[in-house]
Protein backbone atom coordinates (compact mmCIF):
# COMPACT_ATOMS: atom_id res chain seq x y z
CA UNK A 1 25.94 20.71 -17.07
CA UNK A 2 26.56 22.61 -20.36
CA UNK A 3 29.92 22.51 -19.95
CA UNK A 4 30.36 24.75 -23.97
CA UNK A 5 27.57 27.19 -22.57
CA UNK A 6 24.09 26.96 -24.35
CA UNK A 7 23.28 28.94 -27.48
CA UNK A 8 20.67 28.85 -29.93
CA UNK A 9 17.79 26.29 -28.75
CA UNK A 10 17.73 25.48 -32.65
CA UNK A 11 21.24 24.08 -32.38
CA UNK A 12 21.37 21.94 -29.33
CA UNK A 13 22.31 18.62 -29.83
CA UNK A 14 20.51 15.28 -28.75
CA UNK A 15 22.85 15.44 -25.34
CA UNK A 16 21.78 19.16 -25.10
CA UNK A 17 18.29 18.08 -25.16
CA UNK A 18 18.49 15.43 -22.50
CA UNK A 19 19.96 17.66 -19.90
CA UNK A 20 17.64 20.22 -20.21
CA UNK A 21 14.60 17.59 -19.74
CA UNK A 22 16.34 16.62 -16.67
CA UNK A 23 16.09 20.09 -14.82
CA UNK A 24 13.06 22.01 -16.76
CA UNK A 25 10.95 20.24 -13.90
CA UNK A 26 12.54 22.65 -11.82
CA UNK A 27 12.49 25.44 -13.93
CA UNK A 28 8.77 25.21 -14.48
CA UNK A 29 8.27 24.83 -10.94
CA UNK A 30 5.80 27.44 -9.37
CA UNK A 31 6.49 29.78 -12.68
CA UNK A 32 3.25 31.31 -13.20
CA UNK A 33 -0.25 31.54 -11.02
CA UNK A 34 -3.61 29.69 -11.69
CA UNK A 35 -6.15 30.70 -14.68
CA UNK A 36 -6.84 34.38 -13.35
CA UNK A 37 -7.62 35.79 -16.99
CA UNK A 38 -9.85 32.70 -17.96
CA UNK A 39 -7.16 31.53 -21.00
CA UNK A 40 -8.73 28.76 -22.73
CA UNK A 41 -7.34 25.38 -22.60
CA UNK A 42 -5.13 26.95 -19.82
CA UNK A 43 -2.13 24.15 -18.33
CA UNK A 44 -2.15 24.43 -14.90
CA UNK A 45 1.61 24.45 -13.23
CA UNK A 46 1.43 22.04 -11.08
CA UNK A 47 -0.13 19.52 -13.83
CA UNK A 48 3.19 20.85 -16.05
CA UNK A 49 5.58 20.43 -13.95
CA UNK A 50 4.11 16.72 -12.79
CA UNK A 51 4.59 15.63 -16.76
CA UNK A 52 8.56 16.77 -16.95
CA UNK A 53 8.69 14.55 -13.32
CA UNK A 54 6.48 11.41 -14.95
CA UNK A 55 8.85 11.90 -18.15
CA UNK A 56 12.26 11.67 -16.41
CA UNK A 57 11.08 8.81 -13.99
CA UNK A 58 9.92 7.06 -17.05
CA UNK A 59 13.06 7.66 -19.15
CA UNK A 60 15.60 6.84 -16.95
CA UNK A 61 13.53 3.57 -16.07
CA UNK A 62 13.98 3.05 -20.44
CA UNK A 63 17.83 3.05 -20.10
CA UNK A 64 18.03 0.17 -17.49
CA UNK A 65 20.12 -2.09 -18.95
CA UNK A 66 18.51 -5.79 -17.53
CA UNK A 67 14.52 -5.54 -17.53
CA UNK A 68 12.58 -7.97 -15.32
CA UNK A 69 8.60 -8.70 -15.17
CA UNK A 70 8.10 -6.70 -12.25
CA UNK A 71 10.69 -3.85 -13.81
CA UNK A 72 8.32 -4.15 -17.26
CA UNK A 73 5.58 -3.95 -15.64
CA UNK A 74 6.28 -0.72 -13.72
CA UNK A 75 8.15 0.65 -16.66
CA UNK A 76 4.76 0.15 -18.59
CA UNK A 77 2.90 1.63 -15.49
CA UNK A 78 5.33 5.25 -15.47
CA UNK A 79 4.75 5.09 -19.28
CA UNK A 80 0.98 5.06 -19.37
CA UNK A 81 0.80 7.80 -16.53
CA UNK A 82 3.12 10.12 -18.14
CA UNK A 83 1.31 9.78 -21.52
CA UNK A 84 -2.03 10.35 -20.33
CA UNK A 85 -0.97 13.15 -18.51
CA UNK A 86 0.79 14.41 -21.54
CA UNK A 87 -1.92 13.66 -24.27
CA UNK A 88 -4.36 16.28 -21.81
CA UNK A 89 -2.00 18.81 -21.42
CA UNK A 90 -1.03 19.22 -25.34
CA UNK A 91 -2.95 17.61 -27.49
CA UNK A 92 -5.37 20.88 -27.64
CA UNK A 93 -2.10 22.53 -29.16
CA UNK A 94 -1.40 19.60 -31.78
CA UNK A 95 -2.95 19.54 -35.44
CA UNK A 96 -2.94 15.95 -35.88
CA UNK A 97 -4.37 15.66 -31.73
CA UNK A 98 -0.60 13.95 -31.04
CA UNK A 99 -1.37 11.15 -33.59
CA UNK A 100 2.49 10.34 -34.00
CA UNK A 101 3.48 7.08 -35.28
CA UNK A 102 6.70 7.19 -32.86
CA UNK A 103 4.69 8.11 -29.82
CA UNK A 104 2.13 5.43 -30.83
CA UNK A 105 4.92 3.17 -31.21
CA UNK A 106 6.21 3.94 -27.44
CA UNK A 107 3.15 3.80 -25.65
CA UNK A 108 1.71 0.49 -27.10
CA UNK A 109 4.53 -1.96 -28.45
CA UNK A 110 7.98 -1.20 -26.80
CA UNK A 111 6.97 -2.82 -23.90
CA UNK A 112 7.07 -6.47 -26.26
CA UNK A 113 9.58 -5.57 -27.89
CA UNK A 114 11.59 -5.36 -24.90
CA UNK A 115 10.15 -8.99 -24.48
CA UNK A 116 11.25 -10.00 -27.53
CA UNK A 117 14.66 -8.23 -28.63
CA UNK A 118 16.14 -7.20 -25.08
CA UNK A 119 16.83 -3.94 -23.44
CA UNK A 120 15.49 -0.45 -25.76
CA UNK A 121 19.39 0.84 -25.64
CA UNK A 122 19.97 -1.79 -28.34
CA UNK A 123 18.11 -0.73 -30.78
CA UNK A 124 16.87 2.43 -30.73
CA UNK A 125 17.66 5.48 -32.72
CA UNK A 126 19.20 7.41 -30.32
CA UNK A 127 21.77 4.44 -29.48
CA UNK A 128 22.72 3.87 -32.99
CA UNK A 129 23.58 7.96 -33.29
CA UNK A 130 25.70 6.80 -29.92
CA UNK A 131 27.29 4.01 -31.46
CA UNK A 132 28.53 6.56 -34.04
CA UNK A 133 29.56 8.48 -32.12
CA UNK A 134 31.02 6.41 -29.40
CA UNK A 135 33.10 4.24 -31.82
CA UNK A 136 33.95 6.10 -34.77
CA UNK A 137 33.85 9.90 -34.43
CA UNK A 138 35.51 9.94 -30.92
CA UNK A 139 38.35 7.26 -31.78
CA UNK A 140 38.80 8.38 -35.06
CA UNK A 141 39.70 12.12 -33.75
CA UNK A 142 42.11 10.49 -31.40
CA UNK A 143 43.88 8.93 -34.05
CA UNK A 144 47.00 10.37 -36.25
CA UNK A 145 44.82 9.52 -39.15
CA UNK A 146 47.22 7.13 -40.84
CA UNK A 147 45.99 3.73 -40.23
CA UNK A 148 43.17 4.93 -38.89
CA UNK A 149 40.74 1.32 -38.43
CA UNK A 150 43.80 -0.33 -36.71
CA UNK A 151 44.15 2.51 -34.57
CA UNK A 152 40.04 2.78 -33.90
CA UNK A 153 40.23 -0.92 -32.90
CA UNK A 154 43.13 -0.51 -30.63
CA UNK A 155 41.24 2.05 -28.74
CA UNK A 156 38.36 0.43 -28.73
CA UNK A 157 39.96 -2.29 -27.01
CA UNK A 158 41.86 -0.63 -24.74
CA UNK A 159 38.10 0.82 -23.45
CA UNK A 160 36.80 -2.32 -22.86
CA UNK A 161 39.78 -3.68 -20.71
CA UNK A 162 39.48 -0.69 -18.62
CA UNK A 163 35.37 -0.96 -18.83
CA UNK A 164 36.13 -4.92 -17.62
CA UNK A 165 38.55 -3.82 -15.28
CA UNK A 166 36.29 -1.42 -13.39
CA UNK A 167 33.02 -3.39 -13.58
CA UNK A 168 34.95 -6.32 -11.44
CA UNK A 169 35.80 -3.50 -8.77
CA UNK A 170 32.21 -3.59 -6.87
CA UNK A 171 33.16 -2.41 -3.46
CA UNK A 172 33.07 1.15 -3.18
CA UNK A 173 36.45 2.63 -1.97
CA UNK A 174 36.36 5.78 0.27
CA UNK A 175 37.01 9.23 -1.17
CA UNK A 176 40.49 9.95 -1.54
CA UNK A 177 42.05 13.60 -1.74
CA UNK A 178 44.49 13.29 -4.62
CA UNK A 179 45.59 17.23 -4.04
CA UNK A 180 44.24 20.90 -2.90
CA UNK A 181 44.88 23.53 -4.98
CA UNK A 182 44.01 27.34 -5.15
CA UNK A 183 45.49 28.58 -1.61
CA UNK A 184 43.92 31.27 -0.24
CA UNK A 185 44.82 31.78 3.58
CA UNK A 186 46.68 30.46 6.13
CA UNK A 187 46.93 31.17 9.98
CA UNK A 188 48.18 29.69 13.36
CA UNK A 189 45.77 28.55 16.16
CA UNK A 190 46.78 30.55 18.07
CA UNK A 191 46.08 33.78 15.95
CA UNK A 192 43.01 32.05 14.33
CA UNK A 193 40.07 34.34 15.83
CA UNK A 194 41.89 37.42 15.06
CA UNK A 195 42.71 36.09 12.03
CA UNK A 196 38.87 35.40 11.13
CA UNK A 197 38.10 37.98 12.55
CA UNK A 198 39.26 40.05 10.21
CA UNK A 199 38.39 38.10 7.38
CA UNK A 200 34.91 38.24 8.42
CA UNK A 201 34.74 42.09 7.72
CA UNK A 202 35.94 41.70 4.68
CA UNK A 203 33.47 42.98 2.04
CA UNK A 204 34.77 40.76 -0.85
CA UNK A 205 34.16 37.58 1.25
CA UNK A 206 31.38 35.48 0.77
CA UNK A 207 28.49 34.94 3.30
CA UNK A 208 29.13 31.28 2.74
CA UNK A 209 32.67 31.90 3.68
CA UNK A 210 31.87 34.67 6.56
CA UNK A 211 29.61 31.31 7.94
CA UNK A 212 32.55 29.01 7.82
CA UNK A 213 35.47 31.38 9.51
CA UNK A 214 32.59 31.98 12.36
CA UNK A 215 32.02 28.33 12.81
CA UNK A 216 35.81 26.81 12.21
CA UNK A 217 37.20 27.14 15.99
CA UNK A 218 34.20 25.46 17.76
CA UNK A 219 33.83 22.89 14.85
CA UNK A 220 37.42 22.14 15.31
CA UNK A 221 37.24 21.87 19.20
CA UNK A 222 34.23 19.94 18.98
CA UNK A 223 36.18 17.45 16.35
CA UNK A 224 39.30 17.22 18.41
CA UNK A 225 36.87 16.55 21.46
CA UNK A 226 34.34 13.66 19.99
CA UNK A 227 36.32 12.17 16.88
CA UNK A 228 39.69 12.24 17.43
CA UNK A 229 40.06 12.47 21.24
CA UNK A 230 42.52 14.56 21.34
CA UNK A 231 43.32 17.38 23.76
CA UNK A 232 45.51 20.59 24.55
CA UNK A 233 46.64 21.02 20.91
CA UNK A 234 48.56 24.60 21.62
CA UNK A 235 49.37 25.28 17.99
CA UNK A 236 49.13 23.79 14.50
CA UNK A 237 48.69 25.62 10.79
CA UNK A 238 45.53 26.26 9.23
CA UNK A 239 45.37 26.21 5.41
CA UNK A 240 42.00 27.07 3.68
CA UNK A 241 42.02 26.23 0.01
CA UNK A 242 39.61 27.31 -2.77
CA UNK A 243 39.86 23.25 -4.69
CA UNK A 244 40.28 20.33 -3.67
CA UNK A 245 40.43 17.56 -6.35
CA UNK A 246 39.41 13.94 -5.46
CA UNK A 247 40.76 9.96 -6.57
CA UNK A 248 37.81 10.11 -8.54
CA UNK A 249 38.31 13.34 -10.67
CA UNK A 250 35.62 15.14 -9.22
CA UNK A 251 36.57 18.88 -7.67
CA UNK A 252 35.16 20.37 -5.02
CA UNK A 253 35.30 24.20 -4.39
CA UNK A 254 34.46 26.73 -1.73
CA UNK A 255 35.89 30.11 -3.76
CA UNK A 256 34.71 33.68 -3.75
CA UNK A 257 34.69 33.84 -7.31
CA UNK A 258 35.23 31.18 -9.82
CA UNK A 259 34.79 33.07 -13.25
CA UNK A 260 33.46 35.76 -11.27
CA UNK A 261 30.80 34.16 -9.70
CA UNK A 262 30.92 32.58 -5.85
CA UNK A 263 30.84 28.21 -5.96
CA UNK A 264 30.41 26.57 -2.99
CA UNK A 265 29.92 22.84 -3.30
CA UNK A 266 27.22 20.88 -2.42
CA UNK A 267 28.19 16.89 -1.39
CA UNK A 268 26.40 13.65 -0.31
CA UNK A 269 27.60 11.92 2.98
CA UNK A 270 27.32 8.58 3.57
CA UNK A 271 26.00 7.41 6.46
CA UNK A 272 27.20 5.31 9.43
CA UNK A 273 25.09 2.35 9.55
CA UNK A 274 25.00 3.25 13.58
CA UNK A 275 23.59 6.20 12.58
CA UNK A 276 20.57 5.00 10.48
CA UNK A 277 18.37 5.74 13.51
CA UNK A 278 19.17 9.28 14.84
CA UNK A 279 18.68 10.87 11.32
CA UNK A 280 16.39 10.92 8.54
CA UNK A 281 18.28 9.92 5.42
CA UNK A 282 17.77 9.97 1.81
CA UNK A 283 18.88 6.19 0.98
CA UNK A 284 21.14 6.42 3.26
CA UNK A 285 23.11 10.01 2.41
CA UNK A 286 22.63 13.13 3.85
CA UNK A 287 23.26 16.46 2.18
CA UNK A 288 25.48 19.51 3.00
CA UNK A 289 26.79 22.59 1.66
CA UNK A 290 30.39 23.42 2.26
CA UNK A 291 31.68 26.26 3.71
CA UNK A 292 35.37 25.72 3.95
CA UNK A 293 37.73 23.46 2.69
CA UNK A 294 41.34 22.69 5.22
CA UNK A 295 43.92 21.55 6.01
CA UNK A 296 45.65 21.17 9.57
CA UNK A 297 48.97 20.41 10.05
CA UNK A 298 49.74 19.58 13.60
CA UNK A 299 53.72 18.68 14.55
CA UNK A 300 54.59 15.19 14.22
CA UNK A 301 51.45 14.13 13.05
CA UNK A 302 49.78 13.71 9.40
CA UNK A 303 47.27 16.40 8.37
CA UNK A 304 43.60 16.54 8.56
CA UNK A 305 42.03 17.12 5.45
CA UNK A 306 38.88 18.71 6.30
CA UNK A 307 35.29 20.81 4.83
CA UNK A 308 33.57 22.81 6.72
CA UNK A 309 30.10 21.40 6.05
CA UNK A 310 26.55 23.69 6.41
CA UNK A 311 23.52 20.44 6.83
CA UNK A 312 20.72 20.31 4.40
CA UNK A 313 17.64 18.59 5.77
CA UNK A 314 14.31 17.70 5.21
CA UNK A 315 11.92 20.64 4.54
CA UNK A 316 8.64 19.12 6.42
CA UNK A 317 8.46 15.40 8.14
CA UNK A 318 6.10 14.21 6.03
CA UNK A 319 5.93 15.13 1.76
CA UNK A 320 9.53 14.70 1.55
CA UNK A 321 9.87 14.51 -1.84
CA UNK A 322 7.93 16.64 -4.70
CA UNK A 323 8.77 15.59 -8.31
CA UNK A 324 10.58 12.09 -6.78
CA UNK A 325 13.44 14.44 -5.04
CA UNK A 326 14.30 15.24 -2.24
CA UNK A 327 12.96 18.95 -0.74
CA UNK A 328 15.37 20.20 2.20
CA UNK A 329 16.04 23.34 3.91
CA UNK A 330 19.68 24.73 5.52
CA UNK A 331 19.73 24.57 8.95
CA UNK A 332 21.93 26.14 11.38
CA UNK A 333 24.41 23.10 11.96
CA UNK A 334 27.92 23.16 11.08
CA UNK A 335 30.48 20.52 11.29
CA UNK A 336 34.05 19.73 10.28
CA UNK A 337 34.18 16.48 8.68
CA UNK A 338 36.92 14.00 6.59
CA UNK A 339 37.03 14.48 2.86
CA UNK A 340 37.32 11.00 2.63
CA UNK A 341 33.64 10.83 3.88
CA UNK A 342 32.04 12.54 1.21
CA UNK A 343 30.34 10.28 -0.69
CA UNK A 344 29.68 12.05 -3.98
CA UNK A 345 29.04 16.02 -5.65
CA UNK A 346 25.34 16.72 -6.14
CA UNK A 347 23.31 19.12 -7.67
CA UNK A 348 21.44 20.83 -5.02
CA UNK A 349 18.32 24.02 -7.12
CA UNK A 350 17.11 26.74 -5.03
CA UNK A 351 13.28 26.41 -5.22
CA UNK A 352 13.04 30.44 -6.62
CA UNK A 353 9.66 31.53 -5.19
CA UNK A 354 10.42 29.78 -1.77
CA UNK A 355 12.30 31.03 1.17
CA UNK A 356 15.14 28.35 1.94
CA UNK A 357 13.72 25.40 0.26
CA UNK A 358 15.85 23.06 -2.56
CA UNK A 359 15.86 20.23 -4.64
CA UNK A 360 18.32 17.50 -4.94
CA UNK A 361 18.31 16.74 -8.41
CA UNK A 362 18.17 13.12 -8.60
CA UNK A 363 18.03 13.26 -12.24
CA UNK A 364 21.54 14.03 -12.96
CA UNK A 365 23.60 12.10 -11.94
């Protein structure tokens, strides 16, 4: 998320500030215990942790960019209940009881304004600081500074082809492996379980990885059996990679260390819409952790391109969500699936004081 590290709070920008709102609902999350010492005007958690969730619902519902009635009306709905809930919480800690003219201005006229000037992204502070940024700064630094407005306005244009260009493109294409990288072992089938074996009882392997090498043979039988229908395979390569890089520029990585800490992705699956009624889905994705990421090169046939997936799924039947995201647990189901199912990266948060519980951040997206 921060992808130049974070420093001094005093020096984050805007951007800086945004991402942080979007996981401090987490952070907050179970931090401390109820009023045991009788501290005055004490903020319970739970009530603390409900404001950062009424605040992101409510600003990512500003950014829409077309408003209808029904849209207003709910927008001015999340926007009353997040303020009310705010105003108890800190106005005992304000001098001037939260009597802001911009907060005034929010709670009680952008909703007509809205009405009367069109979406808040057109007009608002923060978009003009984008605007600035967005259309001057940015092409301006990727000019040879001679010429420079010709060159702005050439680059400017050349954005909103491409912006054009991919708006027209609706359908969603699969997920394409553009190329694996990082290589990090490689065995026959027919020496595999030794192979893993080994592996397995090596002390600078991760657990995640120790999972996947115990898993990979019956995944792979199990794939060969049900998906592909194919039988009495007596030898092919296996190649486990650390990367993999997809059409869409995002990476995804199953590696030991990746500047010395362990990164094992976490990915969205789109569902069959057969499938819709054998699982409980999350609008239609389900979550998993991978394990392993392969290739299989059998003779005279084109390799697999596979991860070996760990599920995610609901925490409890009912309460699904807490702070409008999804609560799961890792269960003990493994598969070897197509890269080209995975639907998209996500950013899965251990919930700390819980054993085996996480959040899908929904907030980042």
């Amino acid at each position: 998320m921060f992808t130049n590290g974070l420093q001094s709070i005093s020096r984050m920008t805007a951007k800086e500030y945004r991402i942080l709102m979007k996981v401090m609902v987490f952070v907050v999350d179970n931090l401390y215990k109820e009023n045991e010492n009788n501290v005055e005007n004490f903020v319970e958690n739970k009530k603390l942790s409900e404001v950062y969730a009424k605040w992101n619902k409510m600003y990512m519902m500003s950014r829409s960019e077309i408003f209808t009635e029904s849209d207003l009306e709910n927008f001015r709905k999340d926007t009353f209940e997040w303020a009310k809930l705010f105003v108890e919480i800190f106005k005992p800690y304000s001098r001037s009881k939260l009597k802001f003219p911009k907060f005034h201005s929010w709670i009680y006229h952008i909703f007509e304004s809205i009405r009367q000037f069109g979406i808040i992204n057109g007009y608002t502070t923060e978009t003009y600081e984008s605007l600035h940024k967005d259309f001057v700064k940015i092409p301006y630094r990727m000019s040879n500074k001679k010429n420079v407005e010709d060159q702005i306005m050439k680059t400017l244009k050349r954005q909103d082809i491409i912006n054009v260009i991919n708006k027209k493109q609706k359908k969603k294409k699969p997920t394409k492996l553009l190329n694996f990288s990082s290589k990090l072992f490689k065995t026959k089938l027919t020496e595999a379980n030794i192979y893993f074996c080994e592996k397995m009882n090596d002390p600078n392997i991760n657990d995640n990885m120790i999972k996947g090498f115990n898993q990979f043979l019956e995944c792979f039988d199990d794939f060969l059996d049900n998906i592909l229908e194919v039988k009495n395979i007596k030898e092919c390569d296996i190649i486990i990679y650390g990367m993999a890089t997809l059409e869409n520029g995002s990476i995804i990585r199953a590696k030991n260390k990746f500047h010395d800490k362990p990164w094992f992705s976490n990915i969205a699956i789109s569902m069959d819409s057969n499938e819709f009624s054998d699982y409980q889905s999350d609008e239609e994705l389900c979550y998993s952790k991978i394990l392993l990421i392969a290739k299989i090169e059998i003779e005279e046939k084109p390799p697999l391109n596979f991860v070996l997936v760990q599920w995610y799924d609901f925490k409890f039947e009912k309460n699904s969500y807490l702070y409008n995201c999804p609560l799961l647990k890792l269960v003990e189901l493994y598969n070897l699936i197509p890269i080209e199912t995975i639907d998209n990266i996500i950013h899965i948060i251990p919930r700390f004081d819980e054993d085996n519980e996480y959040f899908v951040n929904k907030y980042i997206s």
